[in-house]
C-alpha atoms as a PDB file:
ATOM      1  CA  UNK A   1     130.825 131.017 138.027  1.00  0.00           C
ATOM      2  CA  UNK A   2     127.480 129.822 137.220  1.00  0.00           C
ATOM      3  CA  UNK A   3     126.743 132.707 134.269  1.00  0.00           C
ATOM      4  CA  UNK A   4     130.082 131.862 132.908  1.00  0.00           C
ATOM      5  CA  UNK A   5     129.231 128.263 132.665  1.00  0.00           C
ATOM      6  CA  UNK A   6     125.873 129.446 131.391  1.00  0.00           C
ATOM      7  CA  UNK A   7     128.004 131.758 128.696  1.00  0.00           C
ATOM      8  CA  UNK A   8     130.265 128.718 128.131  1.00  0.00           C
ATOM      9  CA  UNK A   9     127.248 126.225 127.257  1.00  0.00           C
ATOM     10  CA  UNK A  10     125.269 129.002 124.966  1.00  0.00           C
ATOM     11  CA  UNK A  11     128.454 129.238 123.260  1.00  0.00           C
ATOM     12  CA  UNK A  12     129.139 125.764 122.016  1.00  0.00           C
ATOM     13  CA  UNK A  13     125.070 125.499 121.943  1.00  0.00           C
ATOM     14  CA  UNK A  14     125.585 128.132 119.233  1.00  0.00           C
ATOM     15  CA  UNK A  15     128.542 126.442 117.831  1.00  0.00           C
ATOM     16  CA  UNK A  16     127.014 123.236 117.361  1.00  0.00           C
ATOM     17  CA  UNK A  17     124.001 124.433 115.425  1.00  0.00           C
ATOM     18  CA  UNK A  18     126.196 126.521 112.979  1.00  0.00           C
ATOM     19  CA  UNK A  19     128.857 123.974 112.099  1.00  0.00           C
ATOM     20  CA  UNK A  20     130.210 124.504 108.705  1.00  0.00           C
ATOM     21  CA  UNK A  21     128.930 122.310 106.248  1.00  0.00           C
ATOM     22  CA  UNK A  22     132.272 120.548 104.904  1.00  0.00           C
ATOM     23  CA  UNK A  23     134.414 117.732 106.808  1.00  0.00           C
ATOM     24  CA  UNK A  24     136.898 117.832 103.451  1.00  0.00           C
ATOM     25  CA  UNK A  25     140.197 116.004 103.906  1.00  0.00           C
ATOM     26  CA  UNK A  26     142.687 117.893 100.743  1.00  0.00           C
ATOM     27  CA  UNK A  27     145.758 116.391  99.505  1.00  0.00           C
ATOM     28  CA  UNK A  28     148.200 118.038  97.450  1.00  0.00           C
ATOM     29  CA  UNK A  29     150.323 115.719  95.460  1.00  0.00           C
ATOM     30  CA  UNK A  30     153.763 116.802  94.267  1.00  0.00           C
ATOM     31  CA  UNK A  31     155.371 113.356  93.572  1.00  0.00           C
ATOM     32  CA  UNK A  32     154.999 114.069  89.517  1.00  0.00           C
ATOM     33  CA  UNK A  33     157.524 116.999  89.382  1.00  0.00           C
ATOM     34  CA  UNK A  34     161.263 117.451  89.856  1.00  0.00           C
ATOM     35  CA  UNK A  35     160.237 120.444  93.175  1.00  0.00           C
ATOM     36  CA  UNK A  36     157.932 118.457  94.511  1.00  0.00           C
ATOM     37  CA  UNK A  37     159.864 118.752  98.065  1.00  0.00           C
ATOM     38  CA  UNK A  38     159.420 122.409  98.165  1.00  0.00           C
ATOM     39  CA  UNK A  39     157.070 123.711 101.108  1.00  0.00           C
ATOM     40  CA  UNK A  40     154.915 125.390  98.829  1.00  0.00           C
ATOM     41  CA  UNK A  41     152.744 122.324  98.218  1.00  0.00           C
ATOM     42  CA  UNK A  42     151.942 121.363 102.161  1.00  0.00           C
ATOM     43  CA  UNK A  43     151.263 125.065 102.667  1.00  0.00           C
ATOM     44  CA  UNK A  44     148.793 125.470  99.851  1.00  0.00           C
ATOM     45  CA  UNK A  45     147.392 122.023 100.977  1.00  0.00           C
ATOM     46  CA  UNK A  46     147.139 123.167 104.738  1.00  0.00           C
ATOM     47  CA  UNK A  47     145.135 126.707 102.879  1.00  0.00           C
ATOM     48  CA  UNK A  48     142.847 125.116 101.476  1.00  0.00           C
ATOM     49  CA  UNK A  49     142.051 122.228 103.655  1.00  0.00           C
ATOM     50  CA  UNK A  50     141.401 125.572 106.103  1.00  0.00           C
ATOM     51  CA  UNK A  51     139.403 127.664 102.797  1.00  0.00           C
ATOM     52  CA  UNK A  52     136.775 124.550 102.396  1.00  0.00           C
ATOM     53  CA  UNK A  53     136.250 123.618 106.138  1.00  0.00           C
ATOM     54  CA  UNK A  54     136.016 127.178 107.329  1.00  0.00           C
ATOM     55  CA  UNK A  55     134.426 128.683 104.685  1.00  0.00           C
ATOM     56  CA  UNK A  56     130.434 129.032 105.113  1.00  0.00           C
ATOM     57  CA  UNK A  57     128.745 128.219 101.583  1.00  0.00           C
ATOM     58  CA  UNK A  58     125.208 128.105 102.557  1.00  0.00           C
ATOM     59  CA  UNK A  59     122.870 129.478 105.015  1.00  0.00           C
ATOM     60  CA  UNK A  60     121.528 126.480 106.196  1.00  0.00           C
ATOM     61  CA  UNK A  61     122.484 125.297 110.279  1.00  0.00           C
ATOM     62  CA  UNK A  62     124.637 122.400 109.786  1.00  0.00           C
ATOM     63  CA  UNK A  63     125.410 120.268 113.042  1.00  0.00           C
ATOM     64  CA  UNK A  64     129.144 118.860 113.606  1.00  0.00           C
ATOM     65  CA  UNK A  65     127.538 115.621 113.036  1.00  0.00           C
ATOM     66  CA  UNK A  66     125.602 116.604 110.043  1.00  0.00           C
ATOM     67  CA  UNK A  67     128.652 117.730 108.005  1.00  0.00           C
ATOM     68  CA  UNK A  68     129.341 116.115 105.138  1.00  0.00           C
ATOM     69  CA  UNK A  69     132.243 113.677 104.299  1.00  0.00           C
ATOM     70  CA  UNK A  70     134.172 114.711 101.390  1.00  0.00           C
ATOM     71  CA  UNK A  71     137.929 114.502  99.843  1.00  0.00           C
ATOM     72  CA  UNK A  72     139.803 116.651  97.442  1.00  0.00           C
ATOM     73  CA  UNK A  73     142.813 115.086  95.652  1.00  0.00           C
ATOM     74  CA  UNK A  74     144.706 117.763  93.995  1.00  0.00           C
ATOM     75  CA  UNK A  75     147.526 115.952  91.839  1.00  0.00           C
ATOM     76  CA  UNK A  76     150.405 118.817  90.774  1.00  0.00           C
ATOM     77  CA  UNK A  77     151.657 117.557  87.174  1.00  0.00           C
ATOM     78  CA  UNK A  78     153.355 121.104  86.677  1.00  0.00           C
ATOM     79  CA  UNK A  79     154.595 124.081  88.334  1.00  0.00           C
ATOM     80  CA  UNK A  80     156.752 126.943  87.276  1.00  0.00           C
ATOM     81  CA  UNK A  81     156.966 130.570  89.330  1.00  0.00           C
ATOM     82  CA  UNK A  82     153.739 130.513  90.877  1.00  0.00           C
ATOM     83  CA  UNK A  83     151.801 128.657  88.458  1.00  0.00           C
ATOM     84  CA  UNK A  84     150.344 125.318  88.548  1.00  0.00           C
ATOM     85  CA  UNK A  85     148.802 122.657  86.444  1.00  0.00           C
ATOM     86  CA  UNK A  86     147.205 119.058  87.735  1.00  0.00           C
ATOM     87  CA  UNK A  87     144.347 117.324  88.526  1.00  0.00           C
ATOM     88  CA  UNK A  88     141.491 117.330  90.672  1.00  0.00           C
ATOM     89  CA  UNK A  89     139.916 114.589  91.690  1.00  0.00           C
ATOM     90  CA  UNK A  90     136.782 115.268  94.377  1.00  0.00           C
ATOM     91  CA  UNK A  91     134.767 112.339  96.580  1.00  0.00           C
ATOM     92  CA  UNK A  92     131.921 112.723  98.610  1.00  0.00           C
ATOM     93  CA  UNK A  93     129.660 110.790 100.478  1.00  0.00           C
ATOM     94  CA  UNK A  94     126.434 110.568 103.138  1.00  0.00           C
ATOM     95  CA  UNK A  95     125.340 108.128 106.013  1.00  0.00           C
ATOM     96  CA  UNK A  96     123.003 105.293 105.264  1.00  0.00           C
ATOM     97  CA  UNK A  97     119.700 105.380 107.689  1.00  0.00           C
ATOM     98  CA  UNK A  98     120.623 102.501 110.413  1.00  0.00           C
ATOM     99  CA  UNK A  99     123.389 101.876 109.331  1.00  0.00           C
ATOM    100  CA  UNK A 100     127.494 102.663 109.976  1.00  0.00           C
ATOM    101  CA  UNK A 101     127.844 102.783 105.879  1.00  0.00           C
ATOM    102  CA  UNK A 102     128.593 105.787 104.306  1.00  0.00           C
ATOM    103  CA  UNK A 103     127.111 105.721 100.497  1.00  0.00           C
ATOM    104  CA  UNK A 104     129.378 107.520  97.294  1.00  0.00           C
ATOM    105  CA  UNK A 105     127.551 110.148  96.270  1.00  0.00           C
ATOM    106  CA  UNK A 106     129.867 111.915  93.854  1.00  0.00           C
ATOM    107  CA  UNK A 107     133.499 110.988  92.546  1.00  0.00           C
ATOM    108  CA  UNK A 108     134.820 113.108  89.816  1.00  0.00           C
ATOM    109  CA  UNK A 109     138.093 113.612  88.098  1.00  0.00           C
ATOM    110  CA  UNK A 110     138.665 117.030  86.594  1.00  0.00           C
ATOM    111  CA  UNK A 111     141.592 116.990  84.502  1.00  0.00           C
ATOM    112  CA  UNK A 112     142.000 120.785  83.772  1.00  0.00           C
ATOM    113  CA  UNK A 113     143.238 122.625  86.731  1.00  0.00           C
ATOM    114  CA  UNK A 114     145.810 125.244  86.546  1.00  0.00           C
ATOM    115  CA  UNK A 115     145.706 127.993  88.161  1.00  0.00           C
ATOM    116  CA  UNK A 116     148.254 130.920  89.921  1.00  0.00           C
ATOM    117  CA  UNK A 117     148.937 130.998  94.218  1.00  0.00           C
ATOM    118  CA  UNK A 118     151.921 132.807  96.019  1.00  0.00           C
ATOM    119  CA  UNK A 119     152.828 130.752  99.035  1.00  0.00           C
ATOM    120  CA  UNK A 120     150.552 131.967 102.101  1.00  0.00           C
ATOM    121  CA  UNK A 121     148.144 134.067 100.116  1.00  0.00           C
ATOM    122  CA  UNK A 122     144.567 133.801 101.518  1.00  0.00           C
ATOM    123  CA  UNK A 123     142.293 132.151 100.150  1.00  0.00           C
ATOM    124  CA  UNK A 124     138.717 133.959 100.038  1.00  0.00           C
ATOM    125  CA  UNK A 125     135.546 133.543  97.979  1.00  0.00           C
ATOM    126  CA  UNK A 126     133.992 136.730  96.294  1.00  0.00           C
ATOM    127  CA  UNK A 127     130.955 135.827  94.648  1.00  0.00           C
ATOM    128  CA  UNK A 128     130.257 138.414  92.872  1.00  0.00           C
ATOM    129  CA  UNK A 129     133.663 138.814  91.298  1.00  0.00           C
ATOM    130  CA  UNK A 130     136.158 136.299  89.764  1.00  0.00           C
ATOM    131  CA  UNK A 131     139.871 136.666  91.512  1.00  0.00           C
ATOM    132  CA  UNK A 132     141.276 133.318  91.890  1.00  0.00           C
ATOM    133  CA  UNK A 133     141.322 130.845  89.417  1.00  0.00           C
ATOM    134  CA  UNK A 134     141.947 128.208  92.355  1.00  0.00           C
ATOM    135  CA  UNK A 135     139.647 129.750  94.500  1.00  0.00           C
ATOM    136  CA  UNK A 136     136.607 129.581  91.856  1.00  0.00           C
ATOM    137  CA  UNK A 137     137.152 125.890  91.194  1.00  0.00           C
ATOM    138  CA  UNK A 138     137.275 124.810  94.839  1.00  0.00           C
ATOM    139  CA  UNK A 139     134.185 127.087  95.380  1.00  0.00           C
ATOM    140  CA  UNK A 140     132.419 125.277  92.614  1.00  0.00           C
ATOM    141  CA  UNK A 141     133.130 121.484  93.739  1.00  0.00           C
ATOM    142  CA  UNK A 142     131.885 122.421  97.240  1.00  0.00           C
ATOM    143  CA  UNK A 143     128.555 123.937  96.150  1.00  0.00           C
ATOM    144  CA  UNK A 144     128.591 120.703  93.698  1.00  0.00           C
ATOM    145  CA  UNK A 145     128.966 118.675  96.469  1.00  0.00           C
ATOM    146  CA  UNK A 146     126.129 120.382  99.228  1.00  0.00           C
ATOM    147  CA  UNK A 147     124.028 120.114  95.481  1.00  0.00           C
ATOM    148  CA  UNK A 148     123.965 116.446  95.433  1.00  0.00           C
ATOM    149  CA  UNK A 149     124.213 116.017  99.044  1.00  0.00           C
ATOM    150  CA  UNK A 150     120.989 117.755  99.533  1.00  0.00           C
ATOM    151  CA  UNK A 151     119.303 115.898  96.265  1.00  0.00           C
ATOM    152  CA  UNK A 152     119.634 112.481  97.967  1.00  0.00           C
ATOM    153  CA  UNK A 153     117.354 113.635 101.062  1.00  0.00           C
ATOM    154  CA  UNK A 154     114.929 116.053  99.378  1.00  0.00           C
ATOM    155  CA  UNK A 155     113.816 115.994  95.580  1.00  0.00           C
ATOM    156  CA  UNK A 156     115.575 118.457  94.244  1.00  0.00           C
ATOM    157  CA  UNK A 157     116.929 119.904  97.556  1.00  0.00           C
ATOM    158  CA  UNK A 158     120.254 120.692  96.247  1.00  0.00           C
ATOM    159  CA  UNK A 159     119.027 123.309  93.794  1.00  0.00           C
ATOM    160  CA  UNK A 160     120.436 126.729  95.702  1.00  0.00           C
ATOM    161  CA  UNK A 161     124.138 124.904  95.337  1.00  0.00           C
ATOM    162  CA  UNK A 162     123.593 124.430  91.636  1.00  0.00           C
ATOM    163  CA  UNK A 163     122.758 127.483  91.439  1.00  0.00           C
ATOM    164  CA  UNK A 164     125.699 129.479  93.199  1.00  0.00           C
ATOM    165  CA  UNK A 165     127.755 126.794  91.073  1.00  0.00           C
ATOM    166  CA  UNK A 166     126.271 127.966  88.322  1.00  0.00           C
ATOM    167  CA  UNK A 167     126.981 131.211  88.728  1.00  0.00           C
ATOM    168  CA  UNK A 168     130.544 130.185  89.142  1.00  0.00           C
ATOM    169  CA  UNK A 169     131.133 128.823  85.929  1.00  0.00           C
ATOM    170  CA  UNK A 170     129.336 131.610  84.440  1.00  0.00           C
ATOM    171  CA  UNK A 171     132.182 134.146  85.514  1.00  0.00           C
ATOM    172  CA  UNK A 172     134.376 131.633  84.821  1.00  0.00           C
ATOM    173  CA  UNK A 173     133.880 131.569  81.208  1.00  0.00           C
ATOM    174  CA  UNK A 174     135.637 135.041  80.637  1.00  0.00           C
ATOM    175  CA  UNK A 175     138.633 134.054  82.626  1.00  0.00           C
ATOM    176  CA  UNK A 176     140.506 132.269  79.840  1.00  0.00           C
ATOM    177  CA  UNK A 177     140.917 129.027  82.308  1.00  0.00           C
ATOM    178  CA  UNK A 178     140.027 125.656  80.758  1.00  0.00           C
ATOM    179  CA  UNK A 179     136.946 123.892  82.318  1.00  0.00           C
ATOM    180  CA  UNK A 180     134.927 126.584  82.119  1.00  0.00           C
ATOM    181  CA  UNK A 181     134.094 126.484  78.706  1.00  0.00           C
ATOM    182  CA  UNK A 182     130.600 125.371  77.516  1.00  0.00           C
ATOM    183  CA  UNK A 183     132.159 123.287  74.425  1.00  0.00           C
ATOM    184  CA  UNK A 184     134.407 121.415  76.388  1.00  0.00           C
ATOM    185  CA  UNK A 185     133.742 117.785  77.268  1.00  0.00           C
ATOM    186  CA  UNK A 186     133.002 117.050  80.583  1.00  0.00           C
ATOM    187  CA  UNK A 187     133.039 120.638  81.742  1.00  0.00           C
ATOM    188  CA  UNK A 188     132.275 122.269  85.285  1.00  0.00           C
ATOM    189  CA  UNK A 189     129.936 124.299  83.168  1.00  0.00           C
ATOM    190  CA  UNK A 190     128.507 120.728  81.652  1.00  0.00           C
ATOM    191  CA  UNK A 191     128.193 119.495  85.173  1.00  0.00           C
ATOM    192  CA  UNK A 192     126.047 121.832  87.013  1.00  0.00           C
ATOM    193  CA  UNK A 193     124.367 122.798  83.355  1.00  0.00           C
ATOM    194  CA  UNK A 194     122.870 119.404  83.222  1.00  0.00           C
ATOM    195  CA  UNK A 195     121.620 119.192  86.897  1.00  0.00           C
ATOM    196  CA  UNK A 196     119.779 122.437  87.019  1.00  0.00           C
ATOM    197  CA  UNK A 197     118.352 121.380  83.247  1.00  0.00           C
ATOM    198  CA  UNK A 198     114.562 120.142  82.767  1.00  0.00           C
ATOM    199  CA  UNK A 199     115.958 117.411  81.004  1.00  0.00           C
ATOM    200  CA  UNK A 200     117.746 115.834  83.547  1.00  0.00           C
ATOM    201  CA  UNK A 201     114.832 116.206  85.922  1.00  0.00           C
ATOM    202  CA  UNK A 202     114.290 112.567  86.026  1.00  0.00           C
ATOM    203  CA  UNK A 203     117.980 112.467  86.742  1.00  0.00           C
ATOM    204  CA  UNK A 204     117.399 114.061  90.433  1.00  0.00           C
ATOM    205  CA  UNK A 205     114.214 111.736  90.915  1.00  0.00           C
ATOM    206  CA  UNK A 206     116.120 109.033  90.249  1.00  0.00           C
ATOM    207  CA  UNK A 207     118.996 110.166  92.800  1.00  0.00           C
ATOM    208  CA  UNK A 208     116.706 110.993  95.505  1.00  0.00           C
ATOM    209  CA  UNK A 209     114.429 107.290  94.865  1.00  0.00           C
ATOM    210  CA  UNK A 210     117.865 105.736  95.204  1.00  0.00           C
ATOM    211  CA  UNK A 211     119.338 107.187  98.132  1.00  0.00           C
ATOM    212  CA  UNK A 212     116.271 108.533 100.466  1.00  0.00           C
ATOM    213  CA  UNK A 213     113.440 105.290  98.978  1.00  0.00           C
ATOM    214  CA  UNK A 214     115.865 102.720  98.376  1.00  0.00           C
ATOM    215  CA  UNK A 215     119.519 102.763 100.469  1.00  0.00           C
ATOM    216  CA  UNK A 216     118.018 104.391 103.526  1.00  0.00           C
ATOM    217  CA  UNK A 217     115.230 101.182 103.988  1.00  0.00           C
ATOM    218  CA  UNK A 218     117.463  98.432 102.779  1.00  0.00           C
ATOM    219  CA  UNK A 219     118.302  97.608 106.561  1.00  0.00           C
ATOM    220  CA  UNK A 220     114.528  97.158 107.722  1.00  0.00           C
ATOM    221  CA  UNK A 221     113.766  95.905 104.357  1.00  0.00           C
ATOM    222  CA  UNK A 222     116.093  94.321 101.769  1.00  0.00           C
ATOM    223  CA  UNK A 223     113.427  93.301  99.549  1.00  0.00           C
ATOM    224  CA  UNK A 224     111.527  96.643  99.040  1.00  0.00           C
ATOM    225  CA  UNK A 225     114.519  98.419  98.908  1.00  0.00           C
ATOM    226  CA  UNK A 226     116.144  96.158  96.520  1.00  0.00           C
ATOM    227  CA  UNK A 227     113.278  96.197  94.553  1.00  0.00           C
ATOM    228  CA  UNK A 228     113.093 100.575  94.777  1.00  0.00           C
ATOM    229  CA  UNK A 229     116.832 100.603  93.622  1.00  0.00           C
ATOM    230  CA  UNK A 230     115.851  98.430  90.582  1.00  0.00           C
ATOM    231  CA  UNK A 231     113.457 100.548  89.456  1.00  0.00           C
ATOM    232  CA  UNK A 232     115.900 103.708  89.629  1.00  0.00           C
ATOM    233  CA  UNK A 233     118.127 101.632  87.527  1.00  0.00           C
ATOM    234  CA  UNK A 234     115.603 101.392  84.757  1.00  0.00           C
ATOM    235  CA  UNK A 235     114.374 104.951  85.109  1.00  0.00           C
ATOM    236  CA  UNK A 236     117.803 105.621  84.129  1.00  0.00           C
ATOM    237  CA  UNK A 237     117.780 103.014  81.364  1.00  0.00           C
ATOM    238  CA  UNK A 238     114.544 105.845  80.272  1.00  0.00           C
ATOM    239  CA  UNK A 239     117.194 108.748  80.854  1.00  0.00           C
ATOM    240  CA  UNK A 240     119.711 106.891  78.408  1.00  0.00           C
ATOM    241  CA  UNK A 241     117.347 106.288  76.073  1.00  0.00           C
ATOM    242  CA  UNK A 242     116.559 109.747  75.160  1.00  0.00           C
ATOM    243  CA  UNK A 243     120.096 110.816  75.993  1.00  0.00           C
ATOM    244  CA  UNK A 244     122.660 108.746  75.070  1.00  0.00           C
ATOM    245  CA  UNK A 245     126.058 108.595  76.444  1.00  0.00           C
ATOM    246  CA  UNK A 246     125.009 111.560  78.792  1.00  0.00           C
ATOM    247  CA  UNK A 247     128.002 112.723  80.954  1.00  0.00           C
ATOM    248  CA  UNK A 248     125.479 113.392  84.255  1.00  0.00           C
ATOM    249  CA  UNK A 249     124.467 109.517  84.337  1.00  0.00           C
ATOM    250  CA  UNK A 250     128.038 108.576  83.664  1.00  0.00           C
ATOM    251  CA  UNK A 251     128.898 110.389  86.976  1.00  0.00           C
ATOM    252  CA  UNK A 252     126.197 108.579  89.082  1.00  0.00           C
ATOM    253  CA  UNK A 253     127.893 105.564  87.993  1.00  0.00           C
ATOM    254  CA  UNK A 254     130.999 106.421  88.371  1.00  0.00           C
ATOM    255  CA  UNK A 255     130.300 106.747  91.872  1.00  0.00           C
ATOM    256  CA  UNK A 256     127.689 103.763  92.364  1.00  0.00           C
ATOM    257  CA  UNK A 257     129.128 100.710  90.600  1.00  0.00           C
ATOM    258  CA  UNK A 258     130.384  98.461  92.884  1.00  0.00           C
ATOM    259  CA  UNK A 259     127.796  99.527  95.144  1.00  0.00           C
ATOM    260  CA  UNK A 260     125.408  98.090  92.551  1.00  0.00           C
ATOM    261  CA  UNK A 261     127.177  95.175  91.945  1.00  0.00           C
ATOM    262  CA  UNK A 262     127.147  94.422  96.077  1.00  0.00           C
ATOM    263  CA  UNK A 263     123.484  95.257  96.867  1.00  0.00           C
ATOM    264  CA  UNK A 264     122.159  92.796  94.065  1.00  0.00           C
ATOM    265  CA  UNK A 265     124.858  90.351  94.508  1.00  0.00           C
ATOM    266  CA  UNK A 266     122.769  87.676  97.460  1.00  0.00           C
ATOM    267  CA  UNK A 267     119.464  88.619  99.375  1.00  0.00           C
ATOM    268  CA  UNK A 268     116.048  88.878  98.014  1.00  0.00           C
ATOM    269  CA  UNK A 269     116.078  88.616  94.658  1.00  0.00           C
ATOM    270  CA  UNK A 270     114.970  90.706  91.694  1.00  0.00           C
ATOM    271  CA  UNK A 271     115.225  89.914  87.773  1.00  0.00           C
ATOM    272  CA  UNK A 272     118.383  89.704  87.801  1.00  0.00           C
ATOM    273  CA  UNK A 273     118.976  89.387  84.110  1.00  0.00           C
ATOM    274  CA  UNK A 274     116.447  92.420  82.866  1.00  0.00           C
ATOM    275  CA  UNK A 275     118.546  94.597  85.610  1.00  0.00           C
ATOM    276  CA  UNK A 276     122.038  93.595  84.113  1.00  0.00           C
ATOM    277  CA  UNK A 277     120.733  94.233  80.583  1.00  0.00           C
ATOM    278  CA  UNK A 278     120.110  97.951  81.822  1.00  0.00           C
ATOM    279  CA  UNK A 279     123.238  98.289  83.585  1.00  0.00           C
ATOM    280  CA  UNK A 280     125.270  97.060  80.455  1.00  0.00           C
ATOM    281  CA  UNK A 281     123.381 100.014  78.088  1.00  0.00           C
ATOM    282  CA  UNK A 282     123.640 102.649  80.985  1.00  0.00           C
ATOM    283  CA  UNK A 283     127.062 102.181  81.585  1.00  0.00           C
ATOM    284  CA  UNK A 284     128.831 100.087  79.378  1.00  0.00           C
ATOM    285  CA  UNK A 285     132.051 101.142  81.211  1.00  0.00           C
ATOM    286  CA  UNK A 286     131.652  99.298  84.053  1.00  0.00           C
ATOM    287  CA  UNK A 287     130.150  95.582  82.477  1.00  0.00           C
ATOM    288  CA  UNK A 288     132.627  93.947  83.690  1.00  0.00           C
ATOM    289  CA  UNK A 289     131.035  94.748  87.261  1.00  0.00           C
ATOM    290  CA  UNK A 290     127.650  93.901  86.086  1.00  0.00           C
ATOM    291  CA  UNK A 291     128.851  90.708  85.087  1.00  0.00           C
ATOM    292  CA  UNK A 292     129.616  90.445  88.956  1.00  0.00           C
ATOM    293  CA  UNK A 293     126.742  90.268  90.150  1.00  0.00           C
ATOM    294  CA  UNK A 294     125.500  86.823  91.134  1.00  0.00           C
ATOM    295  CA  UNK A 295     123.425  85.049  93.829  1.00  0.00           C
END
């Protein structure tokens, strides 16, 4: 009894330190077509909730409690035989140091998915060969999201995702699949393109300063951290400058707004006027948010 209690304990001992690295919540959304009833769409849903939670994408030992909050919001706009057409729309997020807030990280709407699935088919990743259209994009997001996971707790720690990302998008490109394709706006191979680029370097050091320097003291210290975050705000203002209208900063922001607007909005403050100037020529989008943000 004693060495199977022993066996027992090594066991989920064992378990514990080699957790996947995904706690992804996937919803398949049907409600746009005239068969959205048919039990094709909870099945594929229930696959590949199972594909991105079960699946292990890195070799790093991932706790339960270190895996990472995510959501994948697959919206079906079309579907004929066994192909379909939609939108994906992907959310992640990390814990804030001393704190029961969980920050945005990345939230992303990619508007070209289509791909082919016969109900029940498995779902498995082949890196080194391009089978599933479906299977390639979800592979992609997840190493997206471990990439910029990592790159918010060590500079440039997320650079092995980018990488097998990368790789991704480069088989992709043959496939004849839209999103793939370097001349496309706003493409997967934009994306990850960008982030392993030299000239978004300052991008990541901006992303780690904010998350790791700034969000993580803001409990113990409101003022310094306040005061870190505003100076990642106008490193990005220097980003801007040299690239305008660049798609990587429009992400961050996508993500971060009213975040910003709510950490500068009361406390200790900052130059509050300088800051919203930056905002407003970072990401015009969203001024309507900077002009939010009051004492």
């Amino acid at each position: 009894m004693r060495n199977l209690a022993l066996v027992t304990i090594c066991f989920l001992f064992s378990y514990a330190i080699t957790a996947q690295e995904l706690n992804c919540k996937v919803t398949v959304n049907s409600d746009q077509i005239s068969q959205g009833d048919l039990p094709v769409f909870k099945t594929l849903e229930r696959s590949l909730a199972d594909f991105v939670n079960k699946s292990k994408w890195s070799n790093r030992a991932f706790t339960e409690s270190e895996r990472i909050n995510a959501n994948m919001f697959i919206t079906i706009t079309k579907y004929e035989s066994n192909r379909f057409e939609g939108t994906i729309q992907i959310q992640s997020s990390r814990p804030v140091f001393n704190t029961s807030y969980e920050t945005p990280v990345f939230n992303f709407k990619d508007n070209n998915l289509s791909f082919q699935y016969i109900e029940f088919q498995p779902l498995v990743f082949n890196e080194n060969v391009f089978e599933s259209n479906l299977v390639a994009v979800i592979s992609y997001y997840a190493n997206i999201i471990l990439g910029l996971d990592a790159d918010t707790f060590t500079l440039e720690g997320g650079t092995e995702y980018f990488v097998n990302a990368q790789k991704i998008t480069t088989q992709g490109q043959s496939s004849g699949y839209k999103g793939w394709d370097p001349t496309e706006k706003k493409s997967r191979f934009l994306l990850v393109d960008d982030l392993l680029s030299n000239t978004y370097r300052k991008y990541r050091l901006a992303s780690y300063n904010y998350h790791r320097k700034g969000l993580d003291i803001l409990a113990d210290n409101n003022s310094t951290g306040k005061q870190i975050i505003s100076g990642v705000i106008r490193l990005f203002g220097t980003i801007e400058q040299r690239q305008t209208n660049s798609f990587l900063v429009q992400t961050f922001f996508d993500a971060k707004s009213d975040e910003i607007k709510d950490i500068f909005s009361g406390g200790p403050k900052v130059d509050i006027v300088k800051l919203k100037e930056t905002l407003s020529k970072v990401a015009p989008n969203y001024s309507a948010t900077w002009n939010d943000i009051k004492y």
